[in-house]
Protein backbone atom coordinates (compact mmCIF):
# COMPACT_ATOMS: atom_id res chain seq x y z
CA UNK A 1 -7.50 38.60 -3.75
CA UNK A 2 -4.39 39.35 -6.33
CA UNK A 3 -3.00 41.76 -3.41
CA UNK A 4 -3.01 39.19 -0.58
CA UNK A 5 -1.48 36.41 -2.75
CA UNK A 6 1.40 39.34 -3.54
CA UNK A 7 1.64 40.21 0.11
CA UNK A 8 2.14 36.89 1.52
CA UNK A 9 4.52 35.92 -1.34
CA UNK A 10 6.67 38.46 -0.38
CA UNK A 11 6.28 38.03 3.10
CA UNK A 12 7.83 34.85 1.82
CA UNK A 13 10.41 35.91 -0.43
CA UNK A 14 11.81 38.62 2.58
CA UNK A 15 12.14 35.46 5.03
CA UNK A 16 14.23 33.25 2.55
CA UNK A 17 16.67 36.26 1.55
CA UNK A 18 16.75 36.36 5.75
CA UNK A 19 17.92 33.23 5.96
CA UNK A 20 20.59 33.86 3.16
CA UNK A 21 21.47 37.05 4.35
CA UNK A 22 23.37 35.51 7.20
CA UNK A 23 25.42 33.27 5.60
CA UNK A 24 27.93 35.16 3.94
CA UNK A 25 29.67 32.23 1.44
CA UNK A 26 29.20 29.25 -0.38
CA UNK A 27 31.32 27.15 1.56
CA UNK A 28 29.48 27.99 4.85
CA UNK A 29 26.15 26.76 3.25
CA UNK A 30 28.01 23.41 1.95
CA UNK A 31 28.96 22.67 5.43
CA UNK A 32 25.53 23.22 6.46
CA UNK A 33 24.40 21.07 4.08
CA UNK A 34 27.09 18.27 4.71
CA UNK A 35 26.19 18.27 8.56
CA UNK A 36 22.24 18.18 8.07
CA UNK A 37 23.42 15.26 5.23
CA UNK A 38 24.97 13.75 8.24
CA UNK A 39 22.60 14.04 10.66
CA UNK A 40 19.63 12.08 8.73
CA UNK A 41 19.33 8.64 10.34
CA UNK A 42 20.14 5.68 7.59
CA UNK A 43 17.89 3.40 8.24
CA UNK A 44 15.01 2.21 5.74
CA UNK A 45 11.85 2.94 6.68
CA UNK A 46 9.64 -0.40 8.26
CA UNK A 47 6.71 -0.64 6.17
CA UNK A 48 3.25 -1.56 9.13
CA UNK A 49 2.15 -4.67 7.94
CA UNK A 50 -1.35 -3.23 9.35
CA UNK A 51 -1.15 -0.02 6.76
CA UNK A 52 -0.20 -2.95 4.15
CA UNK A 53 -3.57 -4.83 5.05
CA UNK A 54 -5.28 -1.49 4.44
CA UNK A 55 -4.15 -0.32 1.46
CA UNK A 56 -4.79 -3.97 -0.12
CA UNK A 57 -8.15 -4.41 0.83
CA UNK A 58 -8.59 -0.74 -0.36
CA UNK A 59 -7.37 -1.55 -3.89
CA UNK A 60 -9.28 -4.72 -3.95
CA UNK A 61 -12.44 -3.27 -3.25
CA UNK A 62 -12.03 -0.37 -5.50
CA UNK A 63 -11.43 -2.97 -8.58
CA UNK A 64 -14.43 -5.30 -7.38
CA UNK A 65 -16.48 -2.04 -7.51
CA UNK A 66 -15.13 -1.18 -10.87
CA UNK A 67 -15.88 -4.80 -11.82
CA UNK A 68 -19.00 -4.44 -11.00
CA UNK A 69 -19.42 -0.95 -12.09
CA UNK A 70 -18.48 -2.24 -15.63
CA UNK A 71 -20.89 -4.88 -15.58
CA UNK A 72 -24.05 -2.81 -15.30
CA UNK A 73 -22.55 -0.31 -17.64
CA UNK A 74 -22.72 -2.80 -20.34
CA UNK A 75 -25.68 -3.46 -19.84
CA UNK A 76 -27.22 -0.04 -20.29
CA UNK A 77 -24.78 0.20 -23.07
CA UNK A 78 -26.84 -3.38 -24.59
CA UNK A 79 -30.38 -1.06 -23.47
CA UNK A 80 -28.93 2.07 -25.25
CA UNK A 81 -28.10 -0.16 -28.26
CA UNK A 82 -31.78 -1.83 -28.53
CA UNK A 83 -33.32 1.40 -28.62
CA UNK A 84 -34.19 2.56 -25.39
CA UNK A 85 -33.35 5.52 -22.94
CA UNK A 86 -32.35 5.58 -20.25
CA UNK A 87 -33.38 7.33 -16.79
CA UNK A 88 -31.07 10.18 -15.61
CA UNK A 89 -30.03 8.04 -12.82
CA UNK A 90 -28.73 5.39 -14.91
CA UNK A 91 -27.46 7.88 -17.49
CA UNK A 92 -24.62 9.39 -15.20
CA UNK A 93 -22.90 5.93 -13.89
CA UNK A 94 -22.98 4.88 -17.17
CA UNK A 95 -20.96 8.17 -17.66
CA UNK A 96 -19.23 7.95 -14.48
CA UNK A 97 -17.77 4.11 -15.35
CA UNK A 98 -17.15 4.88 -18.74
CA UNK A 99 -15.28 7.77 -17.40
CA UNK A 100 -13.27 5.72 -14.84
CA UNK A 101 -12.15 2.91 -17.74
CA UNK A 102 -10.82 5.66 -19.66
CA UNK A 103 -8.59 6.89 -17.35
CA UNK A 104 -7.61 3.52 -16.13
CA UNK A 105 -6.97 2.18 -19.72
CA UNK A 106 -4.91 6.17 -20.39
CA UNK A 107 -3.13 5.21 -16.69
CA UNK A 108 -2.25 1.88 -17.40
CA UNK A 109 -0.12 2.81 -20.50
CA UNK A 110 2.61 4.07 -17.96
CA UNK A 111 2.26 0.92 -16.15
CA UNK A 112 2.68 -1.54 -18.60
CA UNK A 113 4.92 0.00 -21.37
CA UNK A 114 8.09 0.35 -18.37
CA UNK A 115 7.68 -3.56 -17.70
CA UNK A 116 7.63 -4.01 -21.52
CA UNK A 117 11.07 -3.62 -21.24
CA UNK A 118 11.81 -6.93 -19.75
């Protein structure tokens, strides 16, 4: 496995000194650089206002899910606190939502603490 990685990575490596091999000084690679620079169209991308759509109702459902995810997790978290246990089934999502508020509520630190700023 260790000797394929090695051979493709310098099957790699051989290519990109290749490439450098025929360009013999810094100046010529500038001006390469300067007319690929040039050559990029300026206009801003056009956001689909279909893709828009998509990704919205795919964030809203994902937080009505968690919503409601959170919801029956407190409950088994009220069952777990009276006393009793709970089946395996209900055992993992409460794992799997406490797991998901955790990293939202670790995430959302580097959401809220730039806008702080204001």
């Amino acid at each position: 496995m260790y000797l394929i990685l090695y051979i493709v990575d310098r099957m790699k490596m051989t290519q990109i000194s290749n490439r450098f091999s025929s360009i013999s000084s810094v100046d010529q690679i500038n001006e390469k650089q300067t007319k690929s620079a040039a050559s990029l169209p300026t206009t801003v991308p056009i956001i689909r206002p279909e893709r828009f759509i998509t990704v919205l109702k795919h964030y809203y459902n994902g937080f009505k899910l968690l919503c409601i995810e959170t919801t029956i997790a407190i409950r088994l978290l009220r069952q777990i606190l009276d006393g009793h246990n709970l089946t395996r089934c209900e055992r993992k999502q409460f794992t799997r939502t406490a797991a998901d508020l955790f990293r939202l509520v670790s995430f959302s630190v580097f959401i809220i603490v730039p806008f702080m700023q204001f």
